[in-house]
PDB file of N, CA and C in Angstrom:
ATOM      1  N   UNK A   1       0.840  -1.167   0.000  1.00  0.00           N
ATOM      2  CA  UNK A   1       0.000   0.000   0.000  1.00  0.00           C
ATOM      3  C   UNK A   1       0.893   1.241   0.000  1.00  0.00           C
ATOM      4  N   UNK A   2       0.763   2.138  -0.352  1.00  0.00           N
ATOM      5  CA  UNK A   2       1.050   3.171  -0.615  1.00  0.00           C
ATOM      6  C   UNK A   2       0.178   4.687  -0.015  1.00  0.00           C
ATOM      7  N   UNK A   3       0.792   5.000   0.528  1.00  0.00           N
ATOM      8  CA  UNK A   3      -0.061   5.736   1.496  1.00  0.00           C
ATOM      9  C   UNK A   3       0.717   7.186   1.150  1.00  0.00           C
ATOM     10  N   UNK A   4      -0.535   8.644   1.356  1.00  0.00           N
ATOM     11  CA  UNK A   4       0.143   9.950   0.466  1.00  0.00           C
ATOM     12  C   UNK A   4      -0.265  11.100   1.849  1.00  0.00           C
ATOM     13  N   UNK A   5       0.271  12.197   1.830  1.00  0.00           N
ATOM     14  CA  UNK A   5      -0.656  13.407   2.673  1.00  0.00           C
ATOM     15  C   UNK A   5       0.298  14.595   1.958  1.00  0.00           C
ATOM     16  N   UNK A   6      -0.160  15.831   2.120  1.00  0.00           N
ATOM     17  CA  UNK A   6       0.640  17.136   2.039  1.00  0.00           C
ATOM     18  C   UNK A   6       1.389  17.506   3.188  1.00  0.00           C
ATOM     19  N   UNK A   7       1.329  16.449   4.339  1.00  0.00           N
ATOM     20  CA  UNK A   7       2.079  17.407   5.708  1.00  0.00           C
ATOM     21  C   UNK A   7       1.186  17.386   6.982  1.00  0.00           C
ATOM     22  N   UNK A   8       1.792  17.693   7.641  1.00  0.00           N
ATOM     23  CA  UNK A   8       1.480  17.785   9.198  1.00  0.00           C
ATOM     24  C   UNK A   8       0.871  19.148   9.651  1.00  0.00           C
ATOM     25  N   UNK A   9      -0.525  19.207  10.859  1.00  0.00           N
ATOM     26  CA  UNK A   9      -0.114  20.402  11.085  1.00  0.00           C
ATOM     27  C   UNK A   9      -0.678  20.312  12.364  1.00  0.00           C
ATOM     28  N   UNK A  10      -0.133  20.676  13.532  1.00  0.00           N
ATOM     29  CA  UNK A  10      -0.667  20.886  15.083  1.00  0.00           C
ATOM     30  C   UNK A  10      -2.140  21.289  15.181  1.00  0.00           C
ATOM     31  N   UNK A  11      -2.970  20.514  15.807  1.00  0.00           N
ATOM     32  CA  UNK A  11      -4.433  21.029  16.152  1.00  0.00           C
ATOM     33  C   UNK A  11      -4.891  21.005  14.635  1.00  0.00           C
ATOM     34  N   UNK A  12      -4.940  20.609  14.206  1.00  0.00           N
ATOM     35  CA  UNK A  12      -5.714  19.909  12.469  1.00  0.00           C
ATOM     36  C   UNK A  12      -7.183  20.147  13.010  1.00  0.00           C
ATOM     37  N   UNK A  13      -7.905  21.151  12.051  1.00  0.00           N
ATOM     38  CA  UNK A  13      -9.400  21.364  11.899  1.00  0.00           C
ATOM     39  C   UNK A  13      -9.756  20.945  10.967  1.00  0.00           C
ATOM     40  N   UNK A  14     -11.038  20.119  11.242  1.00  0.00           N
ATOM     41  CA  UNK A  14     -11.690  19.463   9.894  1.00  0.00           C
ATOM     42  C   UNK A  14     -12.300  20.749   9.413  1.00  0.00           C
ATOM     43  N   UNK A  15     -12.604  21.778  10.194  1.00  0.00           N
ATOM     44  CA  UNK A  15     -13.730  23.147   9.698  1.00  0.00           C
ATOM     45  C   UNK A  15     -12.580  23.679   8.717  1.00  0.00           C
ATOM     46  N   UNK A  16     -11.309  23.591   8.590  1.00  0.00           N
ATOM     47  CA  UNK A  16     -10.669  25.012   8.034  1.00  0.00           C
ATOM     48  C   UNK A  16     -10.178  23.521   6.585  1.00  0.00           C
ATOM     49  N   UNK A  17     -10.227  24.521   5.592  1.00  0.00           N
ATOM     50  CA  UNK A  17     -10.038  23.853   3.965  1.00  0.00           C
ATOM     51  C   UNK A  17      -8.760  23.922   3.963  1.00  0.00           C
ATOM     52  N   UNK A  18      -8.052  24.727   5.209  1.00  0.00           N
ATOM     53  CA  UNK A  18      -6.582  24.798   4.959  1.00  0.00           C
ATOM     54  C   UNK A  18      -6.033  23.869   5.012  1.00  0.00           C
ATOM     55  N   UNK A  19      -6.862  22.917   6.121  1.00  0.00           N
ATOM     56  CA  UNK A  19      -5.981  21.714   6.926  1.00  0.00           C
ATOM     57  C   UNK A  19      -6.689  20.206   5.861  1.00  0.00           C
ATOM     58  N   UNK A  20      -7.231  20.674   5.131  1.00  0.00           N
ATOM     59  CA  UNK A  20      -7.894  19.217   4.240  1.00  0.00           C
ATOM     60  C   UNK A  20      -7.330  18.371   3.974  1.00  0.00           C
ATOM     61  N   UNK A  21      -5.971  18.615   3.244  1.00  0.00           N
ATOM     62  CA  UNK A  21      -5.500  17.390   3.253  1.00  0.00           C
ATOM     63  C   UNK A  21      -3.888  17.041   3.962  1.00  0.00           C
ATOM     64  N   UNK A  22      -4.188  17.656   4.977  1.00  0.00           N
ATOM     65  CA  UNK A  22      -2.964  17.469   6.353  1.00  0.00           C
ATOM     66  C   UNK A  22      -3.278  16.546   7.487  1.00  0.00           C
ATOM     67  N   UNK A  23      -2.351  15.806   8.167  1.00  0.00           N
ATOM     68  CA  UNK A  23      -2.707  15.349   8.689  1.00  0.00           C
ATOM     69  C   UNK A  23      -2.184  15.891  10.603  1.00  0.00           C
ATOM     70  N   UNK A  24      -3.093  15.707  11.483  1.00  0.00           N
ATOM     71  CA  UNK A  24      -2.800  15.677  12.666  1.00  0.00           C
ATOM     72  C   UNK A  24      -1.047  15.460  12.971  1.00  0.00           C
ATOM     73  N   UNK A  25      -0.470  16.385  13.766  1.00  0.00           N
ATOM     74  CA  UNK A  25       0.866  16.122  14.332  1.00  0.00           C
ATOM     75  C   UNK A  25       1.146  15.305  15.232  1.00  0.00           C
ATOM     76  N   UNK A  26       0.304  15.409  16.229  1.00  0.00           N
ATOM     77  CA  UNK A  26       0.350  14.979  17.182  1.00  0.00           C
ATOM     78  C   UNK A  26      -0.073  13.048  17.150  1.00  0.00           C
ATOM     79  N   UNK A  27      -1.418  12.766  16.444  1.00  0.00           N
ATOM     80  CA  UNK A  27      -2.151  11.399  15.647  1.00  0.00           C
ATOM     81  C   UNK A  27      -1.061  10.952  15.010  1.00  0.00           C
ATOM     82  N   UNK A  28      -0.011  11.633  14.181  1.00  0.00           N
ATOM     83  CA  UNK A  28       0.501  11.049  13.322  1.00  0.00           C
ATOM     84  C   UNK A  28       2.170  10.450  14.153  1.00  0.00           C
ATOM     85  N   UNK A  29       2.527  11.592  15.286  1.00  0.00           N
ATOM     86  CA  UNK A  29       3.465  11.039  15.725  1.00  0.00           C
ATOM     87  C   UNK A  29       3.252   9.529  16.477  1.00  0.00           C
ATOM     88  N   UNK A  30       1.975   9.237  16.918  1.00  0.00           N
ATOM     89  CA  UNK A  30       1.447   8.172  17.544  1.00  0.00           C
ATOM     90  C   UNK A  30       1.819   7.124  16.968  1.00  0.00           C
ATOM     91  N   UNK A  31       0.690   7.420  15.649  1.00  0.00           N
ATOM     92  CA  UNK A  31       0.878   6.541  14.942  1.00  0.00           C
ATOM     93  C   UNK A  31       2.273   5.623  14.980  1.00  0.00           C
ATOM     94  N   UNK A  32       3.514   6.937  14.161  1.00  0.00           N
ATOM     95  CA  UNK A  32       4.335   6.351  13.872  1.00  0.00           C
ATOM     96  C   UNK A  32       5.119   5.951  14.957  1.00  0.00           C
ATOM     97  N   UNK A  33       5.184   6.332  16.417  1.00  0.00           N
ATOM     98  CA  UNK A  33       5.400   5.494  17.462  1.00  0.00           C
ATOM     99  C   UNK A  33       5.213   4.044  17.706  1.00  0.00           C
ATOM    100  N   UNK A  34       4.010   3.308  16.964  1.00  0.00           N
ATOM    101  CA  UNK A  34       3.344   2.468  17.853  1.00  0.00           C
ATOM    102  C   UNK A  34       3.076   1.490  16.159  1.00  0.00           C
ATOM    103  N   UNK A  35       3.630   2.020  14.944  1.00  0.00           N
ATOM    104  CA  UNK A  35       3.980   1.117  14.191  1.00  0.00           C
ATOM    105  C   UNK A  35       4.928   0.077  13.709  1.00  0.00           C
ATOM    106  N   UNK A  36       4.888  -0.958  13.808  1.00  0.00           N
ATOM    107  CA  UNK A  36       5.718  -1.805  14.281  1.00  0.00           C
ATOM    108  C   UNK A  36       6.228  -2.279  12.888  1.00  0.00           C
ATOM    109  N   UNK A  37       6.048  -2.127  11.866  1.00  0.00           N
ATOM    110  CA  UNK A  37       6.431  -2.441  10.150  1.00  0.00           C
ATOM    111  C   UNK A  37       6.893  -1.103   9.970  1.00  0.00           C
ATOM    112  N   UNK A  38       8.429  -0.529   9.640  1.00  0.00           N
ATOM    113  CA  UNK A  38       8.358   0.844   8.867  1.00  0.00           C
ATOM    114  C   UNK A  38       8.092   0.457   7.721  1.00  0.00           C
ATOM    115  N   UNK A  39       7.868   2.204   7.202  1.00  0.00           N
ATOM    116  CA  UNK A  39       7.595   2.666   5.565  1.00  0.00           C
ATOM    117  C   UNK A  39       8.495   1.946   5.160  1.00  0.00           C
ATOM    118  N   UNK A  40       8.934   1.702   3.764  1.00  0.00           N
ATOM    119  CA  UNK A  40       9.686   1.256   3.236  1.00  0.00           C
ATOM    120  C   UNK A  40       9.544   2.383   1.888  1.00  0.00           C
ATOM    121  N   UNK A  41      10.875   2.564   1.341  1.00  0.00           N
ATOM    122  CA  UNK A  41      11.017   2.932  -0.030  1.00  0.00           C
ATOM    123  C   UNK A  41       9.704   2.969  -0.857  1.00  0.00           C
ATOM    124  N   UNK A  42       9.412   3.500  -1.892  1.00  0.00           N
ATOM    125  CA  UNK A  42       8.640   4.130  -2.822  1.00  0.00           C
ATOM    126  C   UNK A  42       8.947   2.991  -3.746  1.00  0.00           C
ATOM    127  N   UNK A  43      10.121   2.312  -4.215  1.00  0.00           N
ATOM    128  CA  UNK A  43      10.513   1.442  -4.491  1.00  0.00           C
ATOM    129  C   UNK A  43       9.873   0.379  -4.403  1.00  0.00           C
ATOM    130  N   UNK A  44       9.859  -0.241  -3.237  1.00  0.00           N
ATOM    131  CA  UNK A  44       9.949  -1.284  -2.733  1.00  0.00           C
ATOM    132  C   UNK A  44       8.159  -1.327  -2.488  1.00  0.00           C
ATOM    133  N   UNK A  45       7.382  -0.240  -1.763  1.00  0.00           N
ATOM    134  CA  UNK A  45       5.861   0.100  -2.367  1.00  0.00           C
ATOM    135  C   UNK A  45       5.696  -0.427  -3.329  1.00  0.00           C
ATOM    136  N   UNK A  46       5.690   0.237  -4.050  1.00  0.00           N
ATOM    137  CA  UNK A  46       5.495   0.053  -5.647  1.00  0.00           C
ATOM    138  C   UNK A  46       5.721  -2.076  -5.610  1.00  0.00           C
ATOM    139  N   UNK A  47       6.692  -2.490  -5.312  1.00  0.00           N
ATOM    140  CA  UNK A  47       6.496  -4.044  -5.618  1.00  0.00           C
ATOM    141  C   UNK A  47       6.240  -4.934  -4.513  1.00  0.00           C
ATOM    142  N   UNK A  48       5.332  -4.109  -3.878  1.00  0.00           N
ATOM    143  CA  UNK A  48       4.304  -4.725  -2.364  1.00  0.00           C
ATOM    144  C   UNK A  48       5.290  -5.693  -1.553  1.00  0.00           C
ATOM    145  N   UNK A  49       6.310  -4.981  -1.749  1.00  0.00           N
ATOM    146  CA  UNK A  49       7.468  -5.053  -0.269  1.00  0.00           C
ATOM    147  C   UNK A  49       7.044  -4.412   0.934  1.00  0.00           C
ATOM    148  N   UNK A  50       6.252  -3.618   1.297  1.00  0.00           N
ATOM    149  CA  UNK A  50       5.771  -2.767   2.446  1.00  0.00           C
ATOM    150  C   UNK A  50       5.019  -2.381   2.229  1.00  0.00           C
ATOM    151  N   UNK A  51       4.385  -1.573   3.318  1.00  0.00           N
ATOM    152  CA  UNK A  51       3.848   0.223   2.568  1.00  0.00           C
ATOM    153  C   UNK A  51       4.921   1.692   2.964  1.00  0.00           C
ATOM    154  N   UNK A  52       4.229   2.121   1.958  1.00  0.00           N
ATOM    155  CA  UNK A  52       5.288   3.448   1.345  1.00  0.00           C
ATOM    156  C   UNK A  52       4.562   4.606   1.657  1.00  0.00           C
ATOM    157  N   UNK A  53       5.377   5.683   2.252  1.00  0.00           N
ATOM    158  CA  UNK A  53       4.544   6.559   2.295  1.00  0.00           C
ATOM    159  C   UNK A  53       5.030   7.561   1.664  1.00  0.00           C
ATOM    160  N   UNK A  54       4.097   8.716   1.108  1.00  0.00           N
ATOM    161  CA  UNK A  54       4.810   9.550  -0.026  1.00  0.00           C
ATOM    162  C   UNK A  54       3.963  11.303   0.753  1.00  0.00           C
ATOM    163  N   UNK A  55       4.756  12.101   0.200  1.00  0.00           N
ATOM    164  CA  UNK A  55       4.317  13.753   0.753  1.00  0.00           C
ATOM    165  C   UNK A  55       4.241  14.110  -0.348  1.00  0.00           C
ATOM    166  N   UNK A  56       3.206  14.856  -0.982  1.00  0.00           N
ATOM    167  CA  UNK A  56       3.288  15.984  -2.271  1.00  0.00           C
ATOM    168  C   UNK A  56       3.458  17.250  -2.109  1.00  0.00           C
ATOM    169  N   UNK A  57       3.853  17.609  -2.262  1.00  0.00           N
ATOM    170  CA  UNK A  57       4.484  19.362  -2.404  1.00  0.00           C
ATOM    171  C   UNK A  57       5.285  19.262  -1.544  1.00  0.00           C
ATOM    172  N   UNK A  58       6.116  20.663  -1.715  1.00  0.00           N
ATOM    173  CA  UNK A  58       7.164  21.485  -0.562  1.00  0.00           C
ATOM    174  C   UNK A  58       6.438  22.112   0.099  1.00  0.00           C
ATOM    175  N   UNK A  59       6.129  22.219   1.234  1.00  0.00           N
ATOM    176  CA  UNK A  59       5.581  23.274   1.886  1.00  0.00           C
ATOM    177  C   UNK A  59       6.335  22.871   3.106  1.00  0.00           C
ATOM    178  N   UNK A  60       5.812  23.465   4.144  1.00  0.00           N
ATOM    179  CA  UNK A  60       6.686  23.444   5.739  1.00  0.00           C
ATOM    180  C   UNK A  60       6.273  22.535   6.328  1.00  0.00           C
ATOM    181  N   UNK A  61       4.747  22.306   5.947  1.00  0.00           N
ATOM    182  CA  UNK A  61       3.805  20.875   6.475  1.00  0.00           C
ATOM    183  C   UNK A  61       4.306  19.438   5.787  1.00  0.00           C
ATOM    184  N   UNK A  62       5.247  19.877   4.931  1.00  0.00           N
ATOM    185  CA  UNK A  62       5.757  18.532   4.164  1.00  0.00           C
ATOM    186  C   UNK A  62       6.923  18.313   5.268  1.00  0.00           C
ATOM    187  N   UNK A  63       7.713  18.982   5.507  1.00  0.00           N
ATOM    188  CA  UNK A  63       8.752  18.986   5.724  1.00  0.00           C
ATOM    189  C   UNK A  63       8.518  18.228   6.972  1.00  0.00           C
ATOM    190  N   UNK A  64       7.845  19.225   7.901  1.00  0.00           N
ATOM    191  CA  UNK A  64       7.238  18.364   9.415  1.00  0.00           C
ATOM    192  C   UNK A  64       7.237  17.042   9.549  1.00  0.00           C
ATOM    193  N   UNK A  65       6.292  16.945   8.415  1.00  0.00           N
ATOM    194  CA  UNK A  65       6.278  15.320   7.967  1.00  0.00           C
ATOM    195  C   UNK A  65       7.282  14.400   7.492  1.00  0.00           C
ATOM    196  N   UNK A  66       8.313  14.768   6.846  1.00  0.00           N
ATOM    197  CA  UNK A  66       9.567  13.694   6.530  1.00  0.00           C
ATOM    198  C   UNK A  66      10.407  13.834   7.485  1.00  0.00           C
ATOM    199  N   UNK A  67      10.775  15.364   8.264  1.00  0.00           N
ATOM    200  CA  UNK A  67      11.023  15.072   9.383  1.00  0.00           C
ATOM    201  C   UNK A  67      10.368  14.122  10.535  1.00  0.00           C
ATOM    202  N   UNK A  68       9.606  13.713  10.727  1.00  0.00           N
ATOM    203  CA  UNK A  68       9.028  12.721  12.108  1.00  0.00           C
ATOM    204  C   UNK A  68       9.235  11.677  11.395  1.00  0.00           C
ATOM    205  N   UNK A  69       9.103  11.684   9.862  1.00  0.00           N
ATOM    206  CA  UNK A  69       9.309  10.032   9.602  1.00  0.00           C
ATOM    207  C   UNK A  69      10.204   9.757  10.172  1.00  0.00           C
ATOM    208  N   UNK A  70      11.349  10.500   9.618  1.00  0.00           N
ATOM    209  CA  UNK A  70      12.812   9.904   9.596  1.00  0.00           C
ATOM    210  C   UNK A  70      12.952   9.669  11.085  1.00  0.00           C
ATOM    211  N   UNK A  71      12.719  10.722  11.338  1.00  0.00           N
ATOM    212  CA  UNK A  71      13.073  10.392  13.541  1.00  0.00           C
ATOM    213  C   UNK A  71      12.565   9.135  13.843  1.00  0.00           C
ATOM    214  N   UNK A  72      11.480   8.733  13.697  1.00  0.00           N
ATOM    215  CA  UNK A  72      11.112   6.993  13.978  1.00  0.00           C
ATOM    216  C   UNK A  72      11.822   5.922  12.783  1.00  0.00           C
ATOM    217  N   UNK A  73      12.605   6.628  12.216  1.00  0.00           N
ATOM    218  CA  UNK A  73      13.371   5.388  11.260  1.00  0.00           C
ATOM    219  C   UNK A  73      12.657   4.886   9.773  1.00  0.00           C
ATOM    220  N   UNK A  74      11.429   5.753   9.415  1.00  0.00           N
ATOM    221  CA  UNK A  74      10.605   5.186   8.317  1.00  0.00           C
ATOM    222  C   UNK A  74      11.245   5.978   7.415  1.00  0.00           C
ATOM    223  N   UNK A  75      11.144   5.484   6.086  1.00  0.00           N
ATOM    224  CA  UNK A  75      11.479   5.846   4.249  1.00  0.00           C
ATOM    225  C   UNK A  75      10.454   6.514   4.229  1.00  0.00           C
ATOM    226  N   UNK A  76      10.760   7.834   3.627  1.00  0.00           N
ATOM    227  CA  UNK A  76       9.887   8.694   3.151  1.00  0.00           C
ATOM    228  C   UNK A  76       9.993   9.301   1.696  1.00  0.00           C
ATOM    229  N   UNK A  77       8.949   9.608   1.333  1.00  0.00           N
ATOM    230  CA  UNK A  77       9.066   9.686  -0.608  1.00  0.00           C
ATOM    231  C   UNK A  77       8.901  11.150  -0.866  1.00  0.00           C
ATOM    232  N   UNK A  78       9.245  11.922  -1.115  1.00  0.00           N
ATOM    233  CA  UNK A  78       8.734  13.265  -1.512  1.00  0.00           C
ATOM    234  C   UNK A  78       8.733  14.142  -2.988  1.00  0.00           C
ATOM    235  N   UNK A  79       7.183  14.191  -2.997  1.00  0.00           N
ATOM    236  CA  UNK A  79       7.083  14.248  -4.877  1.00  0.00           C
ATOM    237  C   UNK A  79       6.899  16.054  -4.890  1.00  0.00           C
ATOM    238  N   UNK A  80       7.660  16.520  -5.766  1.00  0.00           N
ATOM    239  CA  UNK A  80       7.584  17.586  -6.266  1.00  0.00           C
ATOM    240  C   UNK A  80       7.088  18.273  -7.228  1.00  0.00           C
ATOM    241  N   UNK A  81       6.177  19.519  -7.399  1.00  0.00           N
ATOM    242  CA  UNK A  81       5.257  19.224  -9.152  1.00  0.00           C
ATOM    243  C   UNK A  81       6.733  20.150  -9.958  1.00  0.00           C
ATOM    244  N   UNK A  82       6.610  18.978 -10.914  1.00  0.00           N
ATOM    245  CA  UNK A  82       7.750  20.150 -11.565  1.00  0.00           C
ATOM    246  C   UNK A  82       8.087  21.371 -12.508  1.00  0.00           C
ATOM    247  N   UNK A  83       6.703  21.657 -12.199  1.00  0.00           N
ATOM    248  CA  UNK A  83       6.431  23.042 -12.768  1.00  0.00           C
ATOM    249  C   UNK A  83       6.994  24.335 -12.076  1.00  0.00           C
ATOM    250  N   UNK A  84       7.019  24.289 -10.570  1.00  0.00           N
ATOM    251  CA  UNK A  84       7.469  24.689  -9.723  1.00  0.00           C
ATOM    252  C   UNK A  84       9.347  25.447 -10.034  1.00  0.00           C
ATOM    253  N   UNK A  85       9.823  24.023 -10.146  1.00  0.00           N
ATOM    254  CA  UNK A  85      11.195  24.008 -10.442  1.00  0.00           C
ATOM    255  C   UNK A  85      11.145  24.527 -12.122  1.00  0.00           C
ATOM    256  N   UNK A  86      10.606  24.161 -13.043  1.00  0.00           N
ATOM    257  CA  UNK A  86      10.572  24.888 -14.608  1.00  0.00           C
ATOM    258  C   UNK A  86      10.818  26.762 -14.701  1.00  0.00           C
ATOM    259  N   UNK A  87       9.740  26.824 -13.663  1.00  0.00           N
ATOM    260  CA  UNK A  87       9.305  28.447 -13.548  1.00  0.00           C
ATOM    261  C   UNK A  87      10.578  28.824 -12.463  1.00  0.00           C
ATOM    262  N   UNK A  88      11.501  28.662 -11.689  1.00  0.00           N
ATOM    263  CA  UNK A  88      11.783  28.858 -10.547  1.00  0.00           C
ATOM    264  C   UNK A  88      11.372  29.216  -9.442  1.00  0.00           C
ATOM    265  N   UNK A  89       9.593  28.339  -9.225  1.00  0.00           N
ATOM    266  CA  UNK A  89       9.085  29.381  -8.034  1.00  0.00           C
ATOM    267  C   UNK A  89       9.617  28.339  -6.802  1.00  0.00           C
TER     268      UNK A  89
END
């Protein structure tokens, strides 16, 4: 399985469109506390060696997020649109 989010963000409101597709900081550090299989490679996803978890965009909420992976020891994937990088924004 292959599993995706944009990022982390403290106190996650389902009311605000900001936080839609972020996930809880605090839920997610749990999570990855108390998971006993890490992520594995994007790689290795892809040929149902594990599950993989992947972040889309750069933002700061991405970052949050590959940061805590890595601190509990999980592979993290991070996709970039590359339009972004074309334009130099």
């Amino acid at each position: 399985m292959i599993y995706a989010s944009h990022g982390l963000v403290k106190k996650r409101s389902i009311n605000k469109i900001c936080h839609m597709h972020l996930l809880d900081y605090q839920l997610f550090e749990k999570h990855l506390e108390s998971k006993k299989e890490k992520y594995v490679s994007i790689e290795e996803g892809i040929h149902e060696r594990g599950d993989a978890f992947t972040i889309d965009d750069s933002i700061y909420a991405a970052m949050d997020a590959a940061l805590l992976l890595r601190k509990y020891g999980h592979n993290v994937s991070l996709f970039i649109n590359a339009y972004y990088i074309e334009n130099n924004i």
